[in-house]
C-alpha atoms as a PDB file:
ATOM      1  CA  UNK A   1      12.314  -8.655  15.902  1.00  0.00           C
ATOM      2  CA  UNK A   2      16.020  -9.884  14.875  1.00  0.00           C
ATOM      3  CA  UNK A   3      14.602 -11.899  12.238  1.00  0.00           C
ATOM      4  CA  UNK A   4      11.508 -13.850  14.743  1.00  0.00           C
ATOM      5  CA  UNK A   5       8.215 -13.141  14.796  1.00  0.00           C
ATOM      6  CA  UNK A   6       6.493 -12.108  18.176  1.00  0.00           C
ATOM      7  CA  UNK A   7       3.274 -11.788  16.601  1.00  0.00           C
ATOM      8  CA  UNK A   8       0.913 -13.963  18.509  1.00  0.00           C
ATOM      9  CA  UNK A   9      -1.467 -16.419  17.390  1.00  0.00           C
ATOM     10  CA  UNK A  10      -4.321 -15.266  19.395  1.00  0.00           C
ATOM     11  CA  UNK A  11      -6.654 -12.714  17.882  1.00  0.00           C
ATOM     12  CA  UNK A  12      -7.238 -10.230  20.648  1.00  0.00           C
ATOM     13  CA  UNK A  13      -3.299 -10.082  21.735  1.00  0.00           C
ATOM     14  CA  UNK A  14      -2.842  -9.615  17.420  1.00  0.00           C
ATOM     15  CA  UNK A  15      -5.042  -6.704  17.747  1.00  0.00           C
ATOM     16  CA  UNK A  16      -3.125  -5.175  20.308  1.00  0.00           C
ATOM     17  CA  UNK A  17       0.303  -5.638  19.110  1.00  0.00           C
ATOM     18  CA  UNK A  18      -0.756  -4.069  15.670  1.00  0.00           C
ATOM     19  CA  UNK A  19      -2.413  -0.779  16.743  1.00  0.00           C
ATOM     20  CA  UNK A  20       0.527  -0.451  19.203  1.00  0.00           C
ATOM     21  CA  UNK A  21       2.737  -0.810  15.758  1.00  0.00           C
ATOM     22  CA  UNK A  22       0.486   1.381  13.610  1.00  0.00           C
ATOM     23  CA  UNK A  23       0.955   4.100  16.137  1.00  0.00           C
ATOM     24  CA  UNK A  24       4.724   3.646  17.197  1.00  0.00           C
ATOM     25  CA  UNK A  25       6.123   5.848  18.758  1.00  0.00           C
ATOM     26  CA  UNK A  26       2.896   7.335  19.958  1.00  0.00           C
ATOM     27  CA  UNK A  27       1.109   6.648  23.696  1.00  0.00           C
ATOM     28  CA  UNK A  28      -1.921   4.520  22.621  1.00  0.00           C
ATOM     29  CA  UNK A  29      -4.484   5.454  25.615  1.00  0.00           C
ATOM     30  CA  UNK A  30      -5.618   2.198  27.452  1.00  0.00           C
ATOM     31  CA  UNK A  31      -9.315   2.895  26.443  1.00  0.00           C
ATOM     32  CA  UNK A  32      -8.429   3.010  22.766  1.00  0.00           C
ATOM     33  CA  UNK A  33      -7.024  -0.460  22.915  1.00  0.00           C
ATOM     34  CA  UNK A  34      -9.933  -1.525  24.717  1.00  0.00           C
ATOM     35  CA  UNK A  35     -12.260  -0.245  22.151  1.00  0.00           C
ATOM     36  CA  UNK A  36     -10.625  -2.014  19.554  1.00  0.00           C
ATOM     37  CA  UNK A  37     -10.056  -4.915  21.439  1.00  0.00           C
ATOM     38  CA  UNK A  38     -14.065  -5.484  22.772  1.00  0.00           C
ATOM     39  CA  UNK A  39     -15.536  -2.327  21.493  1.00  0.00           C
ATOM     40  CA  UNK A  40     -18.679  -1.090  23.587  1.00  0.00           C
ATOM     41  CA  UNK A  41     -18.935  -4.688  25.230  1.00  0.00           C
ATOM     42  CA  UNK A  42     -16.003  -3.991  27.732  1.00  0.00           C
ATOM     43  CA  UNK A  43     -15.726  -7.257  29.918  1.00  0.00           C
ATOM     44  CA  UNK A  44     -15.177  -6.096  33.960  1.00  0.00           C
ATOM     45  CA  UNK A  45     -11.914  -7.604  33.614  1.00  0.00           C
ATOM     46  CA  UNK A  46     -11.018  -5.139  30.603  1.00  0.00           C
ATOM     47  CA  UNK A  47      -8.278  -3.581  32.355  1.00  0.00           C
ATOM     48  CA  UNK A  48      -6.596  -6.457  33.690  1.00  0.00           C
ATOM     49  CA  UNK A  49      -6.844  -8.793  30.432  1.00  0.00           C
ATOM     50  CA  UNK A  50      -5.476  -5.951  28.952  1.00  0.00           C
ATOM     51  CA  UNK A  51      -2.476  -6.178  31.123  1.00  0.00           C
ATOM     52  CA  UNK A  52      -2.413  -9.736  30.346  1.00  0.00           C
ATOM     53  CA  UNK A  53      -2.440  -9.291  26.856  1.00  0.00           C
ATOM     54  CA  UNK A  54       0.778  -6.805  27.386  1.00  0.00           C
ATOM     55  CA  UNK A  55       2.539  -8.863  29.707  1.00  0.00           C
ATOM     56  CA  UNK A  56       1.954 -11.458  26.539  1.00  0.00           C
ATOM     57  CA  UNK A  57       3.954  -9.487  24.139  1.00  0.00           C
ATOM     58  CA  UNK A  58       6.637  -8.131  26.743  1.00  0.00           C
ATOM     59  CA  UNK A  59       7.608 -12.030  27.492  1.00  0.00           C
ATOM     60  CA  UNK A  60       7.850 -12.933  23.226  1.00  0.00           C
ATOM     61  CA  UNK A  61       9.930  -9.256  23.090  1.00  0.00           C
ATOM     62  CA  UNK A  62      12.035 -10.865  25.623  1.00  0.00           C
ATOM     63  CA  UNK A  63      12.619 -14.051  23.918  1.00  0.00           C
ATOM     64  CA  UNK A  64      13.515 -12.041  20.492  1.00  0.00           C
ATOM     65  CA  UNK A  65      15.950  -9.337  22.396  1.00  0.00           C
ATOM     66  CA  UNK A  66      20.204 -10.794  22.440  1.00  0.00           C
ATOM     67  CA  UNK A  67      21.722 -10.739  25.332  1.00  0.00           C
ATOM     68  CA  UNK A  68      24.013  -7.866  24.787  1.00  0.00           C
ATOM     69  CA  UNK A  69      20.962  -5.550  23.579  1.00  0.00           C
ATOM     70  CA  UNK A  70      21.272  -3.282  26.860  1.00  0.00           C
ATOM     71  CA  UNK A  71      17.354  -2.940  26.762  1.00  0.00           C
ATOM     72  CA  UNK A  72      14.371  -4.826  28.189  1.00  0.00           C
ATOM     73  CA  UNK A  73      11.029  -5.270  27.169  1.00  0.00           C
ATOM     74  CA  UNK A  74       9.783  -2.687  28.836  1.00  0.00           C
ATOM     75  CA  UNK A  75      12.098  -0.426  27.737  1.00  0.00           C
ATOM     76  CA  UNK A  76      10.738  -1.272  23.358  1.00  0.00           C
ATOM     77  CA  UNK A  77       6.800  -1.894  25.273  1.00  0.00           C
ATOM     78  CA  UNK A  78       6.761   0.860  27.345  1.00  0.00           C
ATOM     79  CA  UNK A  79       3.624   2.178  29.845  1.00  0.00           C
ATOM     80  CA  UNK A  80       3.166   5.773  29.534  1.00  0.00           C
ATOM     81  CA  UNK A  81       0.875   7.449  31.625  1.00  0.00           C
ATOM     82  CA  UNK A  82      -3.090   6.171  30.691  1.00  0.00           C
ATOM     83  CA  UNK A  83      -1.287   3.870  28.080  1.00  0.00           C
ATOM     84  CA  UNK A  84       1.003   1.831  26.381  1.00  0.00           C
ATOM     85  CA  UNK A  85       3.947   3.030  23.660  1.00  0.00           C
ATOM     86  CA  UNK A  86       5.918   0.365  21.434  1.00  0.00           C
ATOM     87  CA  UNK A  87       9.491   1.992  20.105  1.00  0.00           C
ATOM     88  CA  UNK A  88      11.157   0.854  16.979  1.00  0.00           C
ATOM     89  CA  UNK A  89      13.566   2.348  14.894  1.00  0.00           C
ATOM     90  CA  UNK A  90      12.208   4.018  11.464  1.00  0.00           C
ATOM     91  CA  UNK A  91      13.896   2.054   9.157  1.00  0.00           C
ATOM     92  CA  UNK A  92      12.904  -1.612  10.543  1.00  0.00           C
ATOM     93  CA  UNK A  93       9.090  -0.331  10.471  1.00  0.00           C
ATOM     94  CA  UNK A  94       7.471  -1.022   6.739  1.00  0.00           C
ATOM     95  CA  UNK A  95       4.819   1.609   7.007  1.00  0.00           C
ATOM     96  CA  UNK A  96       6.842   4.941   8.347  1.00  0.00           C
ATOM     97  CA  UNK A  97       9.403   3.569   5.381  1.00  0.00           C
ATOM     98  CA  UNK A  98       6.488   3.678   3.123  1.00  0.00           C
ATOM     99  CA  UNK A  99       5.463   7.418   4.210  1.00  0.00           C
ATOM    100  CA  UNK A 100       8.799   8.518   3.474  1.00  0.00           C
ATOM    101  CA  UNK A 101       9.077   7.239   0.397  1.00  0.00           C
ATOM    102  CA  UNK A 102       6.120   8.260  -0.379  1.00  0.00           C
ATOM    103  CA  UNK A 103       6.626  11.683   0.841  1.00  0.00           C
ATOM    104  CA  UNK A 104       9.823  11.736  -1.171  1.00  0.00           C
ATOM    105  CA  UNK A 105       8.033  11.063  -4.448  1.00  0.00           C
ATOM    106  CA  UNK A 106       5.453  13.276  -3.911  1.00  0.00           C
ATOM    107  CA  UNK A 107       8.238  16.327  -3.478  1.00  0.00           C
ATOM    108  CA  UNK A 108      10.057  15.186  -6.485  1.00  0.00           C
ATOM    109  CA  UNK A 109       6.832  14.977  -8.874  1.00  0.00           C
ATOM    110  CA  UNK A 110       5.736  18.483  -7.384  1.00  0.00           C
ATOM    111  CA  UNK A 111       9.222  19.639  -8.294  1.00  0.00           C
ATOM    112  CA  UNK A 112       9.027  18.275 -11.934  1.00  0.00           C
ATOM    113  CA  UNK A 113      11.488  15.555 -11.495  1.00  0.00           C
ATOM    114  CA  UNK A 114       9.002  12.854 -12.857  1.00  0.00           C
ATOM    115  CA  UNK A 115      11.549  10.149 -12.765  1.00  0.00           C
ATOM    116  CA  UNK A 116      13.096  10.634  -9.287  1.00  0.00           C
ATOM    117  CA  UNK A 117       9.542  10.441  -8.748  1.00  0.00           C
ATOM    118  CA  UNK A 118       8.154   7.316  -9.963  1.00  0.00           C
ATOM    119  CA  UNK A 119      11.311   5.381  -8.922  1.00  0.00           C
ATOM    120  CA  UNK A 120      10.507   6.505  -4.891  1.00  0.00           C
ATOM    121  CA  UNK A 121       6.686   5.987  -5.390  1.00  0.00           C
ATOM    122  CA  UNK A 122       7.147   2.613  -7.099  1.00  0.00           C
ATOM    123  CA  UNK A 123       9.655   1.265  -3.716  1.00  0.00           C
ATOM    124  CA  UNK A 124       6.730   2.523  -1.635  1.00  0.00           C
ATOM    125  CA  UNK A 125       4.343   0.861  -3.114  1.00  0.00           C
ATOM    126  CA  UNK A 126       6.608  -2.419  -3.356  1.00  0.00           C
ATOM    127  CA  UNK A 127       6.746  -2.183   0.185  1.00  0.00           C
ATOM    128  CA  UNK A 128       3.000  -3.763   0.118  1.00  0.00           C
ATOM    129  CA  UNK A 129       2.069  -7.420  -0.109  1.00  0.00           C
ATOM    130  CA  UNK A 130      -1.594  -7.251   0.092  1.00  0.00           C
ATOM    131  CA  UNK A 131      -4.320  -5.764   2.175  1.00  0.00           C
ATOM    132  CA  UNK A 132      -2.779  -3.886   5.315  1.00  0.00           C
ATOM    133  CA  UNK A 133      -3.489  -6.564   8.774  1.00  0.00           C
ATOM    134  CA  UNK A 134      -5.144  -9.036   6.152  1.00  0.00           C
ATOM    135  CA  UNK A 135      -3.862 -11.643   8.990  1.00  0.00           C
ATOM    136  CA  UNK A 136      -5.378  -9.298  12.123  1.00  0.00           C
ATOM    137  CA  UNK A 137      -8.777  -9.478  13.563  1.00  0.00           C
ATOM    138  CA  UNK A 138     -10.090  -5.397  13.396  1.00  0.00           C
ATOM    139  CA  UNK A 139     -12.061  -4.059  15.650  1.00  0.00           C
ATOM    140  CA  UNK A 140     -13.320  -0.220  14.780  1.00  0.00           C
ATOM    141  CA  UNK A 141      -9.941   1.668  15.358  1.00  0.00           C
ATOM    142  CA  UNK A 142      -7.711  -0.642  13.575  1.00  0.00           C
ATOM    143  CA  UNK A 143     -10.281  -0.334  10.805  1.00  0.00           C
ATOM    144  CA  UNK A 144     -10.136   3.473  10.366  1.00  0.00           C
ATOM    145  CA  UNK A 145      -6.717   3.042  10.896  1.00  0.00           C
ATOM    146  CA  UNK A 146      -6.220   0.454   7.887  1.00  0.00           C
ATOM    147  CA  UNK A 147      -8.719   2.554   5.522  1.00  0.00           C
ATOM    148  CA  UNK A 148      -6.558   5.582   6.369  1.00  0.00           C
ATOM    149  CA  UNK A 149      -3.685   3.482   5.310  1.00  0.00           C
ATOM    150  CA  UNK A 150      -5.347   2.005   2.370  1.00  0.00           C
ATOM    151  CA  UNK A 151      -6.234   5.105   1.059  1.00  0.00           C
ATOM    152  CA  UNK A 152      -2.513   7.205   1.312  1.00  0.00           C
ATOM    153  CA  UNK A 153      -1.854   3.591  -1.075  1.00  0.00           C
ATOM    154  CA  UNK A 154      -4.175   4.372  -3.694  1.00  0.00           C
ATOM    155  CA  UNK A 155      -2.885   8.078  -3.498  1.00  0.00           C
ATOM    156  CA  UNK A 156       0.578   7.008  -4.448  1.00  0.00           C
ATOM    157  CA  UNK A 157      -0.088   4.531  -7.000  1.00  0.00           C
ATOM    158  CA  UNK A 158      -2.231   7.731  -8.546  1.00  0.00           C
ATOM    159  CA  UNK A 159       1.034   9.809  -8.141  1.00  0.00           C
ATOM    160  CA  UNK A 160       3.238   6.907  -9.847  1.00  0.00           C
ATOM    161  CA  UNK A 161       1.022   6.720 -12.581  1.00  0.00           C
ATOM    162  CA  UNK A 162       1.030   9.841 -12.902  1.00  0.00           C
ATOM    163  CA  UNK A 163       4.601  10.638 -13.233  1.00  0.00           C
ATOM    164  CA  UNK A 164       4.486   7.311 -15.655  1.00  0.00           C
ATOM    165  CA  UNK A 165       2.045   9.382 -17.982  1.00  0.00           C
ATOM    166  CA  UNK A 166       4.554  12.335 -17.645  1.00  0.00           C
ATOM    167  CA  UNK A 167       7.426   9.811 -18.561  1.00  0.00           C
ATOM    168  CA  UNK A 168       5.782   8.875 -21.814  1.00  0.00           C
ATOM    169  CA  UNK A 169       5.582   5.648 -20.658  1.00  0.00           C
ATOM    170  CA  UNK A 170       1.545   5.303 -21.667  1.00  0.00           C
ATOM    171  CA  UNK A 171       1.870   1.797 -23.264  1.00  0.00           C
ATOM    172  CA  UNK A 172       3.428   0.153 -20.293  1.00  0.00           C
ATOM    173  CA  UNK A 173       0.599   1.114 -18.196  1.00  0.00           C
ATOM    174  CA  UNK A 174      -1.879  -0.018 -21.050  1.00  0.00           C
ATOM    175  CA  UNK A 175      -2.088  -3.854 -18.655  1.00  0.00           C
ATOM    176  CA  UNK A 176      -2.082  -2.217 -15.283  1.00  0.00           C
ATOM    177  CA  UNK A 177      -4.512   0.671 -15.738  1.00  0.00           C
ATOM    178  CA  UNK A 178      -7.161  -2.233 -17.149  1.00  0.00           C
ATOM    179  CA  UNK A 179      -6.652  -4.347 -13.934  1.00  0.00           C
ATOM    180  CA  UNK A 180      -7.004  -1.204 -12.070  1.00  0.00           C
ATOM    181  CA  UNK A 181     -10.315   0.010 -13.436  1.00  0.00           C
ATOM    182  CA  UNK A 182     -11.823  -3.544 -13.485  1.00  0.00           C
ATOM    183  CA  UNK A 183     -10.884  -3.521  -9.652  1.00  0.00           C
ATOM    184  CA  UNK A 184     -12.750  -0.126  -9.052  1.00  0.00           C
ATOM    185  CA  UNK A 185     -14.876   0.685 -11.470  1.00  0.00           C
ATOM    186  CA  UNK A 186     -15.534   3.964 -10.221  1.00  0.00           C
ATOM    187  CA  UNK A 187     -12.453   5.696 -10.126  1.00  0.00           C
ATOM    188  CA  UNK A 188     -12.332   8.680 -12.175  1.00  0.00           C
ATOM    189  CA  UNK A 189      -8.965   8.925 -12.222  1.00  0.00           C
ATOM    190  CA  UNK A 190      -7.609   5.422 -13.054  1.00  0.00           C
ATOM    191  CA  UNK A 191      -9.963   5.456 -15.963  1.00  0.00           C
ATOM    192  CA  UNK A 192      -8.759   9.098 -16.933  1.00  0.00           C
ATOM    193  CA  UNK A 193      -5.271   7.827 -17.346  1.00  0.00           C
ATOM    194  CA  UNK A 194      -6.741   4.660 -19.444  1.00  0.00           C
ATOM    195  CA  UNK A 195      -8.132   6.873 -21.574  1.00  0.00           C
ATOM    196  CA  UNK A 196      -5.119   8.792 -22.245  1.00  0.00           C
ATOM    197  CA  UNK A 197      -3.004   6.011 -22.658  1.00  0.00           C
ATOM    198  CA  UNK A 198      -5.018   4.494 -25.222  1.00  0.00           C
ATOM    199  CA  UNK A 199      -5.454   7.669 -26.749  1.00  0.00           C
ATOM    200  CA  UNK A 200      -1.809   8.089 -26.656  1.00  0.00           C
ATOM    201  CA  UNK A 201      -1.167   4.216 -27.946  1.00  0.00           C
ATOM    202  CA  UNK A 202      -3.235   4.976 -31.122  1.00  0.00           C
ATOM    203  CA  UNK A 203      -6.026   3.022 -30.110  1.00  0.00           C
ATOM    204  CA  UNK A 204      -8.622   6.311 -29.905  1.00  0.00           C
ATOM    205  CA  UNK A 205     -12.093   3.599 -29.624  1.00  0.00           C
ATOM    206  CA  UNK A 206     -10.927   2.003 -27.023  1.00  0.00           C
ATOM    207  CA  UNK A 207     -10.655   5.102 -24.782  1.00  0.00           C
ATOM    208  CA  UNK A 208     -13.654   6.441 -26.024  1.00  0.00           C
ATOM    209  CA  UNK A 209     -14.983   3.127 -25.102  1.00  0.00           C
ATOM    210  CA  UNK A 210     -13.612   3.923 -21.193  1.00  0.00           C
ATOM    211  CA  UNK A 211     -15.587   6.644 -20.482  1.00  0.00           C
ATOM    212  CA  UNK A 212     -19.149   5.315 -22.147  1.00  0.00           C
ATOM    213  CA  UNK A 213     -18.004   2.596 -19.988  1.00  0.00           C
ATOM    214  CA  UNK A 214     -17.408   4.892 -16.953  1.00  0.00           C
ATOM    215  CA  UNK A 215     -20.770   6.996 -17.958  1.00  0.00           C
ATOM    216  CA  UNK A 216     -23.105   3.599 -17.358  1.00  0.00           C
ATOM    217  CA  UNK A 217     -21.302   2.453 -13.992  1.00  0.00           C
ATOM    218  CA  UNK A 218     -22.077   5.997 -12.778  1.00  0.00           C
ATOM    219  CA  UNK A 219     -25.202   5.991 -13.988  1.00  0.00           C
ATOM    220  CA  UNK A 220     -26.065   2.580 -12.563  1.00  0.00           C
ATOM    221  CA  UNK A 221     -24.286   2.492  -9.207  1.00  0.00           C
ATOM    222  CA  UNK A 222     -25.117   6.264  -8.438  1.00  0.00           C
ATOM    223  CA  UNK A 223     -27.379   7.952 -10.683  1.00  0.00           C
ATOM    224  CA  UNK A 224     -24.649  10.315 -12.106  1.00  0.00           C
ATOM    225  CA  UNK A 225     -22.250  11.367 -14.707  1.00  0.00           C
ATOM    226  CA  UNK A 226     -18.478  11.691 -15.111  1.00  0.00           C
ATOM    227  CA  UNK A 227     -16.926  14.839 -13.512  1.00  0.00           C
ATOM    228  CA  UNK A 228     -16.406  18.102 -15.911  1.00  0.00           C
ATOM    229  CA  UNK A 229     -12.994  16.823 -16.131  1.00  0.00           C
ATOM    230  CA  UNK A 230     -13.363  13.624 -17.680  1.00  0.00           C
ATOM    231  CA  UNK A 231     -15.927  15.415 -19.905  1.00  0.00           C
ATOM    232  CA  UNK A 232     -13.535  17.723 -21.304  1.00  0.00           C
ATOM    233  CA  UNK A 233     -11.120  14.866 -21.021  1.00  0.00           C
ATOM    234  CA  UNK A 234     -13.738  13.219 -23.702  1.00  0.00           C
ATOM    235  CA  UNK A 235     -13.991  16.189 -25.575  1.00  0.00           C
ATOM    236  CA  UNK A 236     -10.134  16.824 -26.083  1.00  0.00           C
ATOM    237  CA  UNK A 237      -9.961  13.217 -27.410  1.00  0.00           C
ATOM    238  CA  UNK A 238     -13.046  13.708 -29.797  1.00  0.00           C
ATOM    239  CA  UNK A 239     -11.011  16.817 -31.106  1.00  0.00           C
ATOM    240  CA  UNK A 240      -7.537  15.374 -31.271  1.00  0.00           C
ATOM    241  CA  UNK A 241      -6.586  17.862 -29.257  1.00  0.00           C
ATOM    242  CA  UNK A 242      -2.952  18.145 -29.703  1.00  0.00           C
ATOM    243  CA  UNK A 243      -2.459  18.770 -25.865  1.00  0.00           C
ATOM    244  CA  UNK A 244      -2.837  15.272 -25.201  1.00  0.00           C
ATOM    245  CA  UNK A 245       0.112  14.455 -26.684  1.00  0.00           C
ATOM    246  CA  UNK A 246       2.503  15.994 -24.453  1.00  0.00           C
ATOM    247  CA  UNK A 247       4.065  13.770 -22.388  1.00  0.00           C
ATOM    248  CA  UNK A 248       3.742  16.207 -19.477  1.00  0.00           C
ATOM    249  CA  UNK A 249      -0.240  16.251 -19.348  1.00  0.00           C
ATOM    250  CA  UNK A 250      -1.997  13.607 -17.039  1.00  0.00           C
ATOM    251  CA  UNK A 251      -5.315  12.850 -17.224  1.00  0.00           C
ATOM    252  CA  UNK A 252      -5.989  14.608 -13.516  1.00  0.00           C
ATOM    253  CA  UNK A 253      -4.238  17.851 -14.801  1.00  0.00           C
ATOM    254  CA  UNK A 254      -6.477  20.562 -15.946  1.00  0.00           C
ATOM    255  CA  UNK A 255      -7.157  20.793 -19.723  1.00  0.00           C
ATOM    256  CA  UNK A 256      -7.553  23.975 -21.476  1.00  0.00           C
ATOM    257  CA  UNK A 257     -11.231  24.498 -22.520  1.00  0.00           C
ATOM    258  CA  UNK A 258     -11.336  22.572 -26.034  1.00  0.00           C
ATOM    259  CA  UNK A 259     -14.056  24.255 -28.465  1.00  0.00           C
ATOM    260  CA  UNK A 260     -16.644  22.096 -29.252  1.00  0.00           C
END
């Protein structure tokens, strides 16, 4: 806060301080934090660690806060009836600025306004700089919190890319898509967009070569085959079908049945 960090340096009061900040803005029920905190091995002196823990973070608030701010601690760490509730402003918090950027983006791309679009998703996604609490002990809630988080990530770098692909801009995504199907080599839709950016490079082996290599992952890791969609996403290369070619087809888009 005002530029210094009142995160501690103890794990369990780290735990607290960033589910309070996940949720802010929102009561965060004193058994939730416990949970997270010791899980289903709840000390007897749960409750009043707990209150320790608080007290922790109220005295570093304190420390942070000017002296003409006209608030306390208590008033930015506030209890709420059966829990605790941390306020800060929208625009000083990373991940509510991320959700409306995000949400942003995702209007303009639905609206057809690819660029507006990937300008807002990409200054969401700069917003990251690495895992979400890679520095935070998790207990089980701040896990499903961070995988919830993780995932509304990978569905705006999807979107990006996608408006990208709409932008004609396949052969600056020719490095990135790679990376990004190396890193999960069983995403359907990163190596959808590979395919079509080769395809739209000139380079129609290599994203043949994508899905064979996307058919044997499957195959190997779960006994299956690519989706219909990357089949007929196969197919419509095969064919040269000339729908590919338009910059406003992505690779998750439907594709008109191609005759075989």
């Amino acid at each position: 806060m005002n530029g210094v960090s009142i995160v501690p340096s103890a794990g369990k009061p780290r735990q607290v301080l960033a589910l309070l900040a996940i949720r802010a803005g929102q009561i965060v029920p004193v058994t939730t934090l416990m949970e997270e905190v010791w899980g289903d091995d709840l000390p007897r002196s749960a409750v009043t660690t707990l209150q320790t823990y608080i007290l922790q973070l109220r005295r570093k608030i304190v420390s942070t806060l000017p002296a003409e701010a006209g608030a306390s601690a208590k008033d930015i760490l506030s209890t709420r009836f059966g829990g605790y509730s941390i306020g800060v402003r929208p625009d000083v918090c990373d991940l509510r600025e991320f959700e409306q950027l995000a949400a942003r983006g995702m209007t303009a791309l639905e609206a057809g306004d690819a660029r507006s679009a990937s300008s807002l998703l990409g200054q969401a996604l700069s917003l990251w700089r690495g895992n979400a609490l890679m520095d935070v002990p998790m207990g089980r809630v701040l896990e499903m919190e961070t995988l919830g988080i993780q995932e509304a990530r990978m569905r705006v770098l999807e979107q990006r890319i996608k408006a990208d692909l709409q932008l004609g801009r396949h052969a600056e995504l020719l490095a990135e898509l790679r990376v990004l199907t190396t890193q999960h080599p069983l995403h359907e839709t990163f190596a959808g967009n590979l395919m079509l950016a080769f395809y739209r490079s000139g380079a129609v082996w290599r994203a043949l070569e994508v899905f064979q290599q996307l058919r044997r992952t499957l195959d190997d890791e779960l006994g299956i085959v690519p989706s219909p969609r990357l089949q007929q996403l196969h197919q419509a290369i095969l064919v040269g079908d000339p729908a590919l070619d338009a910059p406003q087809y992505t690779a998750d888009a439907a594709l008109p049945l191609v005759a075989a």
